[in-house]
Protein backbone atom coordinates (compact mmCIF):
# COMPACT_ATOMS: atom_id res chain seq x y z
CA UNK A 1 0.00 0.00 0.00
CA UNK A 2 1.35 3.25 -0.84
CA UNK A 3 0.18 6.59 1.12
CA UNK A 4 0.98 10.32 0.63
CA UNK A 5 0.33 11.81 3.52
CA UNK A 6 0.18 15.42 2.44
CA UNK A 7 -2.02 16.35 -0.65
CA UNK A 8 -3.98 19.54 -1.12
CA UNK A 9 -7.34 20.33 -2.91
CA UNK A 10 -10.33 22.56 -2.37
CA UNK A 11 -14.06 22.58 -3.32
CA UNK A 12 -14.48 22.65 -6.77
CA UNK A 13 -16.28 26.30 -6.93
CA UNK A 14 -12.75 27.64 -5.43
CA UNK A 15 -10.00 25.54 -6.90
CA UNK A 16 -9.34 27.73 -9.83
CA UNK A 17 -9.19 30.88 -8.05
CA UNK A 18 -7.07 28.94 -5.06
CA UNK A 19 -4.68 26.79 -7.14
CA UNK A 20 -4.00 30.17 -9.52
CA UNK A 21 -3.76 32.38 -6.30
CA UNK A 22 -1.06 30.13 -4.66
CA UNK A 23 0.96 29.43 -7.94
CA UNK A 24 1.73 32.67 -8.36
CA UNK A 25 2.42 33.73 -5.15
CA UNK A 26 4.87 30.90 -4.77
CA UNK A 27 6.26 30.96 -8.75
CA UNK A 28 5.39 27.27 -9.60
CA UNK A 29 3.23 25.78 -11.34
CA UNK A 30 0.28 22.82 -10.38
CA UNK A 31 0.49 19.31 -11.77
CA UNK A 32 -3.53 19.22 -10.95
CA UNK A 33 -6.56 21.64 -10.88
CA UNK A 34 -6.50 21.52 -7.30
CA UNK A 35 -9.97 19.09 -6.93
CA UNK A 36 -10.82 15.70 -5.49
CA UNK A 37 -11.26 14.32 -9.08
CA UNK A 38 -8.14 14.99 -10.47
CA UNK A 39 -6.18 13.96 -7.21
CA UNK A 40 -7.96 10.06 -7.71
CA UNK A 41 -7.19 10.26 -11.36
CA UNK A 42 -3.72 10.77 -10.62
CA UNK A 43 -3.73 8.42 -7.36
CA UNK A 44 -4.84 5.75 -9.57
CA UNK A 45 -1.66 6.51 -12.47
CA UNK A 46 0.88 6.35 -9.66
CA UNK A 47 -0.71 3.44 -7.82
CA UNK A 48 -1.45 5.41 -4.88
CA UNK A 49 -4.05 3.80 -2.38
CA UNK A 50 -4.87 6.79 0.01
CA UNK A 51 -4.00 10.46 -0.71
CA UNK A 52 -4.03 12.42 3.21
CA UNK A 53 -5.67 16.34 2.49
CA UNK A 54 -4.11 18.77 4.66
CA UNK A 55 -6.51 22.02 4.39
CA UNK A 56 -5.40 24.82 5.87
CA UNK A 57 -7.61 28.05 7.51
CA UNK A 58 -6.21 31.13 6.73
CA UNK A 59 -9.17 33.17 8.33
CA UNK A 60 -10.11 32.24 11.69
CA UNK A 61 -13.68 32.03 10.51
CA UNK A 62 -13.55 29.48 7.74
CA UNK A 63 -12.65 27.01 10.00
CA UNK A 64 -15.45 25.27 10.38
CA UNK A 65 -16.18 25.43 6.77
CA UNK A 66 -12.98 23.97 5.76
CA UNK A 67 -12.99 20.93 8.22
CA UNK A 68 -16.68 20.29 7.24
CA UNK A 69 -16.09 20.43 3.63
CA UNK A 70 -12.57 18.06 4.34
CA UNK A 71 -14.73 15.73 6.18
CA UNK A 72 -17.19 15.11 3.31
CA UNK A 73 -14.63 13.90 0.74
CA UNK A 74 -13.35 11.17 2.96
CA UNK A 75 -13.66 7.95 1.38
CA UNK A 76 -11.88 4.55 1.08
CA UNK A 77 -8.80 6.34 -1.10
CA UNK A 78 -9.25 9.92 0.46
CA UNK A 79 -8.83 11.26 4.23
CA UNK A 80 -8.44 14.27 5.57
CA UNK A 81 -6.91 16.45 8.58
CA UNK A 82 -8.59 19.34 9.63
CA UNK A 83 -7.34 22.77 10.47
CA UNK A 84 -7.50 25.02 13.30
CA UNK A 85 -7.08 28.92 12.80
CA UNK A 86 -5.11 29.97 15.90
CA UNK A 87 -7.43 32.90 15.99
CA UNK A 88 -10.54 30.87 16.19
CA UNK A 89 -12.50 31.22 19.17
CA UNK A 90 -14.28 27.79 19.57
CA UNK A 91 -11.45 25.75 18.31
CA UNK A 92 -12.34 23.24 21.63
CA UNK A 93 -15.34 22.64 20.00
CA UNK A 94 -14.25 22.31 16.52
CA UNK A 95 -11.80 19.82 18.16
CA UNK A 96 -14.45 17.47 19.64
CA UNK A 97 -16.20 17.66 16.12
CA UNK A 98 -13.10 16.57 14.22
CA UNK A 99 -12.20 13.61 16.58
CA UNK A 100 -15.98 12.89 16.71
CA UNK A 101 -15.63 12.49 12.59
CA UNK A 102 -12.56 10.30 13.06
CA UNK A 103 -9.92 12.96 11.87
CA UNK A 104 -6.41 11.63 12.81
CA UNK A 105 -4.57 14.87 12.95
CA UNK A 106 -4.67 18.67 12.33
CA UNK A 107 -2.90 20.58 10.41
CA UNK A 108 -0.81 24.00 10.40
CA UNK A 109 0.75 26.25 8.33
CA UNK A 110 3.01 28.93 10.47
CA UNK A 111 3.43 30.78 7.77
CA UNK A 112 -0.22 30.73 6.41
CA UNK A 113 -1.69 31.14 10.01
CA UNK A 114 0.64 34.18 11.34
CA UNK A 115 2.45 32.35 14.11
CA UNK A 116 5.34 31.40 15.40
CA UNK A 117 5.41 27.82 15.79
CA UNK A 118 6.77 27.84 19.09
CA UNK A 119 4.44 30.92 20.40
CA UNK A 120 3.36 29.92 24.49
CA UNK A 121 -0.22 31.26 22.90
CA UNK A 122 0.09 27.56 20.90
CA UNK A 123 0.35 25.25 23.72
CA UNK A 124 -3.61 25.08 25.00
CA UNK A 125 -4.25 23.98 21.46
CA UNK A 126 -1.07 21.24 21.08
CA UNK A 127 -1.92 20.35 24.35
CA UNK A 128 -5.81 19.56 23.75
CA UNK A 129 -4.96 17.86 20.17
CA UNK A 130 -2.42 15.76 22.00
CA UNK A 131 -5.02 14.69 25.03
CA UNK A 132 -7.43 13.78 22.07
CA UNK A 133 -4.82 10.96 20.65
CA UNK A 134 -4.08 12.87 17.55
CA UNK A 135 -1.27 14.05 15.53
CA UNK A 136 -0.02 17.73 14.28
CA UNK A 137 1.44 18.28 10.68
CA UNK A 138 3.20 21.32 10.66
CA UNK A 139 4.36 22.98 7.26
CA UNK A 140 8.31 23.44 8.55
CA UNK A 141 11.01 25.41 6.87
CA UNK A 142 10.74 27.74 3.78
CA UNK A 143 7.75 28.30 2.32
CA UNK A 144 8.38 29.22 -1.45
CA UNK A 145 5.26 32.11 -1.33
CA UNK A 146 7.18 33.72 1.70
CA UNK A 147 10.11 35.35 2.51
CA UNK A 148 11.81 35.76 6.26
CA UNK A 149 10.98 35.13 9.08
CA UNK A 150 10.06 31.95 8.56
CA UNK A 151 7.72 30.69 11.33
CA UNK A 152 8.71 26.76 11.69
CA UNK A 153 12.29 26.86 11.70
CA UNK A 154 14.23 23.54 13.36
CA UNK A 155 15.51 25.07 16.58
CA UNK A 156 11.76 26.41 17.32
CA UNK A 157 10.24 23.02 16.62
CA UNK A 158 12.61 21.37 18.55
CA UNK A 159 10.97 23.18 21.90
CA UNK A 160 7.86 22.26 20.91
CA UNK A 161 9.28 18.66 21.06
CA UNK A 162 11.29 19.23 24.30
CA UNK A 163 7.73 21.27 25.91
CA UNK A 164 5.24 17.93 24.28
CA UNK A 165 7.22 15.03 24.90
CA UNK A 166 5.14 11.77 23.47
CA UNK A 167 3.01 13.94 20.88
CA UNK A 168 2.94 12.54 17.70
CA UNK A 169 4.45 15.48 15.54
CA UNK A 170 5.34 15.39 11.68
CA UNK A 171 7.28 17.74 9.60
CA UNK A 172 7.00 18.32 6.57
CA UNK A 173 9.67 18.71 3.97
CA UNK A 174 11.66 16.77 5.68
CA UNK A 175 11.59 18.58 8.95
CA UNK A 176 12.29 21.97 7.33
CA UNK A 177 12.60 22.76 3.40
CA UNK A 178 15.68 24.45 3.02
CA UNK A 179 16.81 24.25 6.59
CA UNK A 180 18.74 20.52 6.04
CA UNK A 181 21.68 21.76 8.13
CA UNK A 182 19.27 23.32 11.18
CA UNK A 183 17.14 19.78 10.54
CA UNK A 184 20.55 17.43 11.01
CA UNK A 185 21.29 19.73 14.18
CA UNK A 186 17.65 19.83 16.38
CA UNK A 187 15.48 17.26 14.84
CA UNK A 188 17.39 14.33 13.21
CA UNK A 189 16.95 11.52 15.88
CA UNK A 190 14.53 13.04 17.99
CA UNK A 191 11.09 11.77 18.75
CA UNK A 192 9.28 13.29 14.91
CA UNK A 193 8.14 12.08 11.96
CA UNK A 194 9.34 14.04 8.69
CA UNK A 195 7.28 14.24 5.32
CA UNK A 196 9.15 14.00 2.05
CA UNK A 197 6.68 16.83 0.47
CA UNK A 198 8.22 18.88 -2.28
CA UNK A 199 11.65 17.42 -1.21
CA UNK A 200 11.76 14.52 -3.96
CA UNK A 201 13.70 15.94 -6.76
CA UNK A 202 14.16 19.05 -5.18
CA UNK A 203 16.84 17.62 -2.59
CA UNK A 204 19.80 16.16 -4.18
CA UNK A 205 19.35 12.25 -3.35
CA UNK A 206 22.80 12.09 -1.30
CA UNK A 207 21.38 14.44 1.54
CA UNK A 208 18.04 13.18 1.58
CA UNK A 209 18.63 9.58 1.81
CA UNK A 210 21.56 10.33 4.39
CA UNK A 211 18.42 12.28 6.53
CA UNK A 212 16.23 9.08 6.03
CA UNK A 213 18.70 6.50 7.54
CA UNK A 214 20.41 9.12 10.39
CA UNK A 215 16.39 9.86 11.18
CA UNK A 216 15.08 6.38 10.86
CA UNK A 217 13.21 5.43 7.89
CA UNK A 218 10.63 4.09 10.42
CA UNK A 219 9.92 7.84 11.08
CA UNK A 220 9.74 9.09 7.33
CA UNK A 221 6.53 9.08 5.67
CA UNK A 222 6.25 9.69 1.85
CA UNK A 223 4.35 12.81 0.35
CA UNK A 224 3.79 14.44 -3.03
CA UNK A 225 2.49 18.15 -1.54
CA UNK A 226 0.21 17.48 -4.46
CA UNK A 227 -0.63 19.89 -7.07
CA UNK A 228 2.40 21.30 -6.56
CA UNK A 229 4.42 18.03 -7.29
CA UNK A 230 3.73 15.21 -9.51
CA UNK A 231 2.54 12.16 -7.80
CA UNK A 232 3.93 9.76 -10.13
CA UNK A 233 7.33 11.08 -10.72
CA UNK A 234 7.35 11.36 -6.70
CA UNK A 235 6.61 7.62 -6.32
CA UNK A 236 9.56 6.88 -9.22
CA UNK A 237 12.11 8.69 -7.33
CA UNK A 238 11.74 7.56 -4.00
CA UNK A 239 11.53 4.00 -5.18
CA UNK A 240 15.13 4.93 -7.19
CA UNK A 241 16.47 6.44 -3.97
CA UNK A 242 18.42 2.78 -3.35
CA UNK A 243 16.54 2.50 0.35
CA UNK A 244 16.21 -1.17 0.93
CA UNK A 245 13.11 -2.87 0.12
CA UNK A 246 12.40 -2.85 4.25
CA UNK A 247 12.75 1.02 3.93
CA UNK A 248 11.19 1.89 0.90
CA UNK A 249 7.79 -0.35 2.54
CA UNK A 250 8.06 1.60 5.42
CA UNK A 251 8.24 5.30 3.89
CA UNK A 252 5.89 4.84 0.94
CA UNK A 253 2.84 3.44 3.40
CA UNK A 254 3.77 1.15 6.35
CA UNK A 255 4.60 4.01 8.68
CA UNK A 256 1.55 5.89 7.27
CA UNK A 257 -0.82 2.87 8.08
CA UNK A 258 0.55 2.52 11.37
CA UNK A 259 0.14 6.49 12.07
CA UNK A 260 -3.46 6.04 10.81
CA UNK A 261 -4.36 3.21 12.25
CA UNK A 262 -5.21 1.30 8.66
């Protein structure tokens, strides 16, 4: 079974307007039109079994919205996390719903959101989410669509680490996109999953498969960061990484199932 754990689309009525909106902000182009459809039709040409949505709430109110419509397209190849605006005043609630509706995790985007990762204001939140038995994806390093300060830098993850110890945390891009040297120093080793999103291709293989075996390739979990990568071309390159066939099962989906509980 392979997983990618971190995919992005949007209800149809927005994706045009989103997908064009974010490509030019972050000067790339989509592989996809940013919906459910094309995500399965591409799923099913890389021989991906489950595609993981990670929405994101920009505004503190269209949380509920965005968690609600996330919810709905869950299905046997789709699930979802659900966001939390830091700003959002009945984000206990909106907690209970999500775990009520059998969402694994939430995620957040720093960057996106307007806070620093390792902000006391945070803890309540990681602390409930934690409590509730799920997981946090957090969008780490550079963000292409941003410039400095970046909000989810190594060294500030690692105190959220050192202040949650036993909370499932994963990082995406591989703990920090852009940061490797900051990632080798605070995270590598430490109690974290990392996400290979937008790293595939864009990391030269010696570094990233030297981060995968110093880590533990029982903590890696493979992503696309679909549109903004190509889901197939991200499966053929992590299978011609040279990880053993024990790794490569682990990274494409076994440490994903075991996350999920599939």
């Amino acid at each position: 079974m392979i997983i990618d754990i971190h995919a992005h689309c949007f209800p149809d009525e927005l994706a045009p307007k989103a997908i064009s909106l974010l490509s030019e902000r972050a000067g790339i182009p989509a592989f996809l039109d940013g919906t459910v459809r094309q995500l399965k039709q591409s799923m099913a040409a890389a021989g991906i079994d489950i595609s993981v949505l990670q929405p994101i709430a920009t505004k503190p109110s269209q949380t509920p919205g965005v968690n609600r419509w996330a919810v709905s397209m869950q299905d046997n190849n789709i699930l979802s996390f659900g966001t939390i605006h830091p700003e959002y005043s009945d984000w206990k609630d909106e907690l209970k719903w999500l775990r009520e509706n059998g969402v694994k995790g939430i995620k957040f985007h720093p960057d996106y959101q307007d806070f620093f990762v390792d902000r006391p204001e945070m803890y309540p939140i990681y602390e409930a989410i934690f409590n509730a038995g799920m997981m946090i994806l957090f969008h780490a390093g550079v963000d292409l669509g941003y410039s400095e300060p970046y909000r989810c830098t190594p060294d500030r993850l690692r105190k959220v680490l050192d202040d949650f110890p036993g909370g499932t945390v994963i990082a995406a891009h591989m703990g920090g996109y852009k940061f490797w040297d900051e990632v080798e120093r605070y995270l590598l080793g430490s109690d974290i999953y990392f996400d290979t999103a937008y790293c595939l291709g864009e990391m030269d293989d010696e570094t990233l498969i030297r981060l995968i075996r110093c880590h533990g390739a029982d903590r890696v979990l493979f992503a696309s960061d679909s549109p903004w990568m190509d889901q197939s071309d991200n499966v053929a390159k992590c299978k011609a990484l040279g990880l053993s066939e024990t790794e490569l099962d682990a990274v494409l989906g076994g440490n994903a199932r075991r996350l999920l509980g599939i």
